[in-house]
C-alpha atoms as a PDB file:
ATOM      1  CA  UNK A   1     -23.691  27.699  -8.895  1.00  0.00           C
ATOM      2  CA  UNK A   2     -21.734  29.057  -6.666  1.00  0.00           C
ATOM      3  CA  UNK A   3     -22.015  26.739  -4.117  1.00  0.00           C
ATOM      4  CA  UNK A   4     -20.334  24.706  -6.566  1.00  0.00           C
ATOM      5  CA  UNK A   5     -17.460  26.559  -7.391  1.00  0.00           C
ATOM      6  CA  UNK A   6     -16.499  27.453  -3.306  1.00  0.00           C
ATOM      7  CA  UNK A   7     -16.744  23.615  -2.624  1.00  0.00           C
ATOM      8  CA  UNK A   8     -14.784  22.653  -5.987  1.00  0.00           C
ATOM      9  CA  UNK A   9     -12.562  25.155  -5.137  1.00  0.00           C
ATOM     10  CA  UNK A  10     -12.186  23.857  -1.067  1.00  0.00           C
ATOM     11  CA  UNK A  11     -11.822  20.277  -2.350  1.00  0.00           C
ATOM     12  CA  UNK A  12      -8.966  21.507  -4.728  1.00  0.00           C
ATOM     13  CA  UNK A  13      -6.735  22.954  -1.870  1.00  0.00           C
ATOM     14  CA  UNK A  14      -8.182  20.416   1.070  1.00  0.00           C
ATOM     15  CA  UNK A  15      -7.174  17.218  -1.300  1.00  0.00           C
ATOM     16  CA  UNK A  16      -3.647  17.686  -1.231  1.00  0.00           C
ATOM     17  CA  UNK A  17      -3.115  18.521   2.018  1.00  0.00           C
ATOM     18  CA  UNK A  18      -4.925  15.802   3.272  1.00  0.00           C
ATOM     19  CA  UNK A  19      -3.419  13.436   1.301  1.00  0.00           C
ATOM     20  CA  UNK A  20      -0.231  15.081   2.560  1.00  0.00           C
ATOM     21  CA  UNK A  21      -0.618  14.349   6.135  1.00  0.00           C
ATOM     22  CA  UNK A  22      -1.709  10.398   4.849  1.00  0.00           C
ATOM     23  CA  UNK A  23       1.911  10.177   3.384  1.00  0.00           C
ATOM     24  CA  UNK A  24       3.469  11.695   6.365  1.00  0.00           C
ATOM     25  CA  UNK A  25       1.436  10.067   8.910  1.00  0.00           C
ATOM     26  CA  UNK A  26       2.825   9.446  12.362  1.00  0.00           C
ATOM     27  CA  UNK A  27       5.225   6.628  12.514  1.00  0.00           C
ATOM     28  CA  UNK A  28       4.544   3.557  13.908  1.00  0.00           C
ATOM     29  CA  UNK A  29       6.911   2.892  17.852  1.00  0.00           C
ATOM     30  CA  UNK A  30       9.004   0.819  15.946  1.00  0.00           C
ATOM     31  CA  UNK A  31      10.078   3.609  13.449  1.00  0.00           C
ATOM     32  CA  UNK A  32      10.561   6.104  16.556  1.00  0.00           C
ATOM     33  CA  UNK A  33      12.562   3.404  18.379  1.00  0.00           C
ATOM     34  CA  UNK A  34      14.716   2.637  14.901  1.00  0.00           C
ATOM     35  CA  UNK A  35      15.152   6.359  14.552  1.00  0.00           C
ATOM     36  CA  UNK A  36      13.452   6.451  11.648  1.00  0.00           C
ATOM     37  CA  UNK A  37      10.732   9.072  12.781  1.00  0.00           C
ATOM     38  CA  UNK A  38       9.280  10.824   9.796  1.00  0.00           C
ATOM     39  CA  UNK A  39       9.953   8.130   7.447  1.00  0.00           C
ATOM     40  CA  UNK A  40       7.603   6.784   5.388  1.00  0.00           C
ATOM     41  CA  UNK A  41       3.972   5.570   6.689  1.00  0.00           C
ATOM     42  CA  UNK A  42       2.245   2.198   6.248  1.00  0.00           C
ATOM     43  CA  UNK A  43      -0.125   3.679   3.789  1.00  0.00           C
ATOM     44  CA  UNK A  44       2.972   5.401   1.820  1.00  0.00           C
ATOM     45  CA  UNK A  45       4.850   2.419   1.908  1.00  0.00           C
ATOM     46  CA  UNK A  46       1.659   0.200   0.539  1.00  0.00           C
ATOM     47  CA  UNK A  47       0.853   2.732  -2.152  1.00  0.00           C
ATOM     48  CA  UNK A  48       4.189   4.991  -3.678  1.00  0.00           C
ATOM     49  CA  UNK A  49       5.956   2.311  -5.628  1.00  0.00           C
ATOM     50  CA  UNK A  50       9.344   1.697  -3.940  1.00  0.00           C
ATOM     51  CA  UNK A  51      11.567   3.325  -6.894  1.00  0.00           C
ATOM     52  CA  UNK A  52       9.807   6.935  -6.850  1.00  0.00           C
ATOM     53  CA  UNK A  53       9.772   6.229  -2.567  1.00  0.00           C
ATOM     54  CA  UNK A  54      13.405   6.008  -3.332  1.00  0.00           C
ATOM     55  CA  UNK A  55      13.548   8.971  -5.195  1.00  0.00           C
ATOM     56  CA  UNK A  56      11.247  11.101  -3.354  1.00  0.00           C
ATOM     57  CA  UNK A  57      13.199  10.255   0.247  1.00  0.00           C
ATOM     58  CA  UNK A  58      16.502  11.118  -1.448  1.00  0.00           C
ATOM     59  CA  UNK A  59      15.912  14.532  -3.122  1.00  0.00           C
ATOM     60  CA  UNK A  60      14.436  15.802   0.004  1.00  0.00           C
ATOM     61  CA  UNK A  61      17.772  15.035   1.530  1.00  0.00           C
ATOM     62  CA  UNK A  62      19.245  17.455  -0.874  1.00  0.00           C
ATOM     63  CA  UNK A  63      16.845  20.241  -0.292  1.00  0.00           C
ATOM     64  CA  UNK A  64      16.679  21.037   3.296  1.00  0.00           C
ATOM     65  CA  UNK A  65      13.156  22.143   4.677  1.00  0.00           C
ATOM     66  CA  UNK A  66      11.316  19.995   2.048  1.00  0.00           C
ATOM     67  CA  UNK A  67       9.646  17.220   3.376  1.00  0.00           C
ATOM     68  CA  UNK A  68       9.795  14.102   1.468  1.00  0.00           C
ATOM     69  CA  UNK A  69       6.127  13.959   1.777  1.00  0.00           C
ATOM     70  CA  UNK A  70       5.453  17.004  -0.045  1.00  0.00           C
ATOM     71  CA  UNK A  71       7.510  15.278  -3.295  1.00  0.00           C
ATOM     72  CA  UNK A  72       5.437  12.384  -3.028  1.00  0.00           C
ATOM     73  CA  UNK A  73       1.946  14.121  -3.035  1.00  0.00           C
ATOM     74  CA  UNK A  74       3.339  16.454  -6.024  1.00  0.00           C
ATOM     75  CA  UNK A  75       3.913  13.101  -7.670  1.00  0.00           C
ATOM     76  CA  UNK A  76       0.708  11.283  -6.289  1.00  0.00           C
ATOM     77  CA  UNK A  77      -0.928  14.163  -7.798  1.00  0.00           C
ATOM     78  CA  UNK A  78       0.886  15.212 -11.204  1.00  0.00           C
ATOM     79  CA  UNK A  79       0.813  11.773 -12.253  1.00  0.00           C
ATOM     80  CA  UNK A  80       0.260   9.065  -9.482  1.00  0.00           C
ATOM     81  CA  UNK A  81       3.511   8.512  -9.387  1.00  0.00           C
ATOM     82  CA  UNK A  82       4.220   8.087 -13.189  1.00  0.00           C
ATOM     83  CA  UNK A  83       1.334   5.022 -13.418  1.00  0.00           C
ATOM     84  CA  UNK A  84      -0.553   7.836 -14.938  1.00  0.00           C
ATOM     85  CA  UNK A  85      -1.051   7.737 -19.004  1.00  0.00           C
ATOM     86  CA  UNK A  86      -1.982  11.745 -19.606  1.00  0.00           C
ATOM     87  CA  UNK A  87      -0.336  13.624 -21.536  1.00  0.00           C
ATOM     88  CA  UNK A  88       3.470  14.929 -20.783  1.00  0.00           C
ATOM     89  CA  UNK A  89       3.820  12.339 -17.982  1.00  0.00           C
ATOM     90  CA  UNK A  90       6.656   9.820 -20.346  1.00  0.00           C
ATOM     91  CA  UNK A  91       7.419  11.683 -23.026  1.00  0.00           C
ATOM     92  CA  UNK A  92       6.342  15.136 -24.722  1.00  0.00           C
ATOM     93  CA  UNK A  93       4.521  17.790 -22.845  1.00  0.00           C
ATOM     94  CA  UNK A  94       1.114  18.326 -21.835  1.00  0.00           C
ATOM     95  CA  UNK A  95      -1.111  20.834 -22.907  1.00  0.00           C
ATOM     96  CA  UNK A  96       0.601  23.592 -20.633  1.00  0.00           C
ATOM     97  CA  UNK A  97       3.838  22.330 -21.519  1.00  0.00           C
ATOM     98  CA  UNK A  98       4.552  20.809 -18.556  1.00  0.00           C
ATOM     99  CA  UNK A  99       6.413  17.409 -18.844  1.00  0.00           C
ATOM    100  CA  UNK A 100       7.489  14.311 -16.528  1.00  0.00           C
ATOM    101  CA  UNK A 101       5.936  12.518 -13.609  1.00  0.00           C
ATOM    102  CA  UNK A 102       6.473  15.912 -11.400  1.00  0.00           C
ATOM    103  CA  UNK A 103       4.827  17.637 -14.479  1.00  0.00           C
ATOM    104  CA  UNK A 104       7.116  20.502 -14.308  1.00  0.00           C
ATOM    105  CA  UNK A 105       7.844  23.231 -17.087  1.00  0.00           C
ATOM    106  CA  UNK A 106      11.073  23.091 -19.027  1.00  0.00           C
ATOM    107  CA  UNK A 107      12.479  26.381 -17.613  1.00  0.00           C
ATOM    108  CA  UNK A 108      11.321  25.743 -14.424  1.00  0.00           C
ATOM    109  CA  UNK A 109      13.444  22.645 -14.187  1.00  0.00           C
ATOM    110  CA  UNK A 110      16.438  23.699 -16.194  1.00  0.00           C
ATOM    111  CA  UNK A 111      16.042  26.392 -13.549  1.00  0.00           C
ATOM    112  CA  UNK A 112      16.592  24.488 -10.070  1.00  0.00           C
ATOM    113  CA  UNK A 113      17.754  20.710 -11.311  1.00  0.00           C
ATOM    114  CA  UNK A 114      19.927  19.117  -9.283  1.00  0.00           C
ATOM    115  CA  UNK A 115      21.995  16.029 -11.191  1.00  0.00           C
ATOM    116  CA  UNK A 116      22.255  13.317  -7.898  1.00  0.00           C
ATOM    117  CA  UNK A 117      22.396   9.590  -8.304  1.00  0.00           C
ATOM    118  CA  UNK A 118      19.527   8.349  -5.946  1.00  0.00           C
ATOM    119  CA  UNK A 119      22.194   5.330  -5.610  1.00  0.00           C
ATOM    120  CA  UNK A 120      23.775   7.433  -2.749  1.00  0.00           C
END
């Protein structure tokens, strides 16, 4: 049993940071050469629907130090990236309370929200 629990509990923190470094990948030469080195991967590109890539590349520009890639696992994980049908993720609040694609709590987010237009 507890076998179990250690390798639940190793899959639980390896997941995300795997699946971190998949979004983040190493750009392809072309990117480097465009100076767009950081920027989204293939994979990324092929699997965050371009609206939340939007999103996600935008509001790390107004938080310096967070990657982009870090949003876009929160939201690959919280809610795939709002294609997910749980609870809380369009409208009302999920069992913790948590609501949203980014499932965050209410205070939480009155707490640090930023109002931007991703249009800029």
């Amino acid at each position: 049993m507890f076998r179990w629990l250690t390798a639940a509990a190793a899959l639980a923190v390896a997941f995300p940071l795997v699946l971190c470094l998949l979004v983040t990948a190493t750009p392809a030469a072309s990117q480097v050469e465009h100076g767009q080195a950081g920027g989204p991967s293939v994979l990324a590109l092929g699997t965050i629907p371009p609206a939340y890539l939007t999103l996600y590349l935008h509001a790390a520009r107004t938080c310096p130090g967070l990657p982009w890639g870090v949003l876009a696992v929160i939201g690959k994980t919280e809610s795939d990236h709002s294609r997910s049908h749980a609870p809380g993720v369009h409208s009302g609040a999920n069992y913790a309370g948590a609501e949203g694609p980014m499932q965050f709590e209410p205070a939480t987010f009155t707490r640090y929200v930023i109002k931007a237009d991703p249009a800029t």
